[in-house]
Protein backbone atom coordinates (compact mmCIF):
# COMPACT_ATOMS: atom_id res chain seq x y z
CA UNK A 1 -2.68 44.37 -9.94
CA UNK A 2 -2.72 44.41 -6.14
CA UNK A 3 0.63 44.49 -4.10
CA UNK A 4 1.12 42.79 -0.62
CA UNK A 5 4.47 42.69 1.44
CA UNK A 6 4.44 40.19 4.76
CA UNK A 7 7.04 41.01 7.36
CA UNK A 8 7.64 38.31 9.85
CA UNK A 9 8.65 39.01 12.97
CA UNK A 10 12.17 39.81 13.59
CA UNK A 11 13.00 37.47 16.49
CA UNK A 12 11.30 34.53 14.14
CA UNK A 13 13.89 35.21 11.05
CA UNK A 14 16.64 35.67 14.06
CA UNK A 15 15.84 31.62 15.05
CA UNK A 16 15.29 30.32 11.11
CA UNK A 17 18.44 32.12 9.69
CA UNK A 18 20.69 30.10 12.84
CA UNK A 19 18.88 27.29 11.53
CA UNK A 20 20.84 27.52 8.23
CA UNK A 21 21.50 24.00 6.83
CA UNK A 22 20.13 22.39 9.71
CA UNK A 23 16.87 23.61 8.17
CA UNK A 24 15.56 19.95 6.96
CA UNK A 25 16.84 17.86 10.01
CA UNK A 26 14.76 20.24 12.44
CA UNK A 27 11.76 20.18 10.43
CA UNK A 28 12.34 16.46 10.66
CA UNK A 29 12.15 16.42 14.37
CA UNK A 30 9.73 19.20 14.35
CA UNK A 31 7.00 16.86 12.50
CA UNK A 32 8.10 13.60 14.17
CA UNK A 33 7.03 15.51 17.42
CA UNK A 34 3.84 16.23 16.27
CA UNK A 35 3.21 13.00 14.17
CA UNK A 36 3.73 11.42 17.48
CA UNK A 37 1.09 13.30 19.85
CA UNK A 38 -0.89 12.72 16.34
CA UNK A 39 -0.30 8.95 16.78
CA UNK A 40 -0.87 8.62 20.44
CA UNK A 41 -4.28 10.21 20.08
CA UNK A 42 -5.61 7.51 17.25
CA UNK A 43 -3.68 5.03 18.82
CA UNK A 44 -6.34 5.54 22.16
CA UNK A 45 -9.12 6.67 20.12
CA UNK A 46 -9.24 3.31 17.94
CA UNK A 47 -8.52 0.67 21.10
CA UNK A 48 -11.76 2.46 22.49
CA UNK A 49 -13.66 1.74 19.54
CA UNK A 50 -12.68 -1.78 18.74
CA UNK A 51 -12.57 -2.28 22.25
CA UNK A 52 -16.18 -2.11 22.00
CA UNK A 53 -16.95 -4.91 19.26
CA UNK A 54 -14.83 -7.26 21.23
CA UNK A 55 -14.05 -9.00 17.88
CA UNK A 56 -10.59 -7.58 17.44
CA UNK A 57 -7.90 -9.84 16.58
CA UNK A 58 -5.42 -7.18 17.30
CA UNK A 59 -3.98 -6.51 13.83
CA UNK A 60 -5.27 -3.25 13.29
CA UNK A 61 -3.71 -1.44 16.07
CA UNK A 62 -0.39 -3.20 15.82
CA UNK A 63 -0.18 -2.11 12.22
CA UNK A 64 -1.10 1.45 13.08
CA UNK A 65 2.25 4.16 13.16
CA UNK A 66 3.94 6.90 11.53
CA UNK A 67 5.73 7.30 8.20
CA UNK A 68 9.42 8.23 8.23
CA UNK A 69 9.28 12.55 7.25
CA UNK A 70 9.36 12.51 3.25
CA UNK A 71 10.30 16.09 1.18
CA UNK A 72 8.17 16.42 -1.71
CA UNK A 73 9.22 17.74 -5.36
CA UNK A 74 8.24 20.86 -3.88
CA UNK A 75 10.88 21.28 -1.04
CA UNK A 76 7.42 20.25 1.76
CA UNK A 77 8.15 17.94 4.52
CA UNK A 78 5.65 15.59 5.29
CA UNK A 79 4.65 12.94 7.60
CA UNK A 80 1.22 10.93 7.89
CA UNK A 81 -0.12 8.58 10.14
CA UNK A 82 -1.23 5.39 8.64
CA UNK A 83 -2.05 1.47 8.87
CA UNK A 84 1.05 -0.99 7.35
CA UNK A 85 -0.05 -3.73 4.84
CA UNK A 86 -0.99 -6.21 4.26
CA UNK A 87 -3.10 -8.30 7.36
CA UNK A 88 -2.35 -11.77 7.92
CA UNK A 89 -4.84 -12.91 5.76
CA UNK A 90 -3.81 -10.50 3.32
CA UNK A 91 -6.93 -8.19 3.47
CA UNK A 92 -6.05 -4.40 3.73
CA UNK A 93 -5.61 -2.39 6.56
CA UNK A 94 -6.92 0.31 5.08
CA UNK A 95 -10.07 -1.25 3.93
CA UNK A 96 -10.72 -1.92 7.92
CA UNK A 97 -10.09 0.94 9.29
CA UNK A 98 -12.21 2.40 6.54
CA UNK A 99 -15.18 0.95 7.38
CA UNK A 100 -14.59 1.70 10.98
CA UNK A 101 -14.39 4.84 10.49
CA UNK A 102 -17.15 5.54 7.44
CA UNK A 103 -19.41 2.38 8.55
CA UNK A 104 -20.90 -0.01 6.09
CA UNK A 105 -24.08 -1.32 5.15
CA UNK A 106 -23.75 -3.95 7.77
CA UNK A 107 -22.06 -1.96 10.36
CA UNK A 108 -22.33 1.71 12.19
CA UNK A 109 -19.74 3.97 11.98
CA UNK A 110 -17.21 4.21 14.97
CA UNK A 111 -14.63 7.39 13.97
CA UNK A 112 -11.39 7.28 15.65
CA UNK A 113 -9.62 9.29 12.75
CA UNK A 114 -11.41 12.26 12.25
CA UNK A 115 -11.71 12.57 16.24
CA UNK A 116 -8.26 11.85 16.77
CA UNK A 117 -7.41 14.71 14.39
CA UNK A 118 -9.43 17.35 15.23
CA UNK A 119 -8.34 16.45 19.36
CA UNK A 120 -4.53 15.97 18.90
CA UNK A 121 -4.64 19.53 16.98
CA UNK A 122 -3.31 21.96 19.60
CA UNK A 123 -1.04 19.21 21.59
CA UNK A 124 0.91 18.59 18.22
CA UNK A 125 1.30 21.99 17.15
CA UNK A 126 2.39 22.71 20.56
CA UNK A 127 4.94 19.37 20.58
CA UNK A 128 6.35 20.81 17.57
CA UNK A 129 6.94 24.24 18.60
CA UNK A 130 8.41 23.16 21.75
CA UNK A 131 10.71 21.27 19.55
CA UNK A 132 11.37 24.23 17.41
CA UNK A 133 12.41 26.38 20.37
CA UNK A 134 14.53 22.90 21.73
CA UNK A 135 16.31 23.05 17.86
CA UNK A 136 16.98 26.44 17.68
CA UNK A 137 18.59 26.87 21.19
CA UNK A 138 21.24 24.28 20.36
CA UNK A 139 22.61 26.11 17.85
């Protein structure tokens, strides 16, 4: 059986151990941080798509936001960006921004999530170190 040991860097386990209790309320803020430059980036993403149909009734983009940070059975903190139910009419979110993104048999795809994702990468994980750093200094 193979053996592996990790050591992290000293100055990191310095800044987690002051963290102490505070531990789940700065992971909190950590993802809200980067949930946010997350959510900015679909936000503009999807009013330049549906911007471009000129059929929008405006629903969609007022229903799009962030989840309060959740803990899993697991101990993980997690956050997701998502669409609120139902629509007026009481079709699904969801189902729209589905098709947006995927297309349909009577419509071309226009991504905004994938995009968003893979473009709001480094500006999140840099929000939420930034916050880290911001956290850790206060104690």
């Amino acid at each position: 059986m193979a053996k592996a040991d990790f050591k992290l860097p000293e100055e990191f386990l310095l800044k987690i151990s002051r963290l102490g209790k505070d531990m789940d309320a700065v992971a909190e803020k950590v993802l809200q941080s980067g949930g946010e430059e997350v959510l900015k980036k679909t936000k503009s993403n999807l009013s330049a798509v549906i911007g471009k149909s000129g059929k929008s009734t405006g629903q969609l983009e007022k229903a799009l936001g962030l989840t309060p940070v959740k803990v899993d059975r697991e101990g993980n903190h997690d956050i997701k960006v998502g669409f609120s139910e139902p629509r007026s009419d009481g079709s699904s979110n969801a189902k729209i921004a589905n098709i947006l993104e995927y297309g349909s048999s009577k419509q071309a795809a226009k991504p905004f999530l994938k995009p968003a994702k893979n473009a709001s990468k480094k500006s999140a994980i840099q929000a939420m170190e930034e916050m880290f750093e911001k956290e850790v200094k206060k104690m």
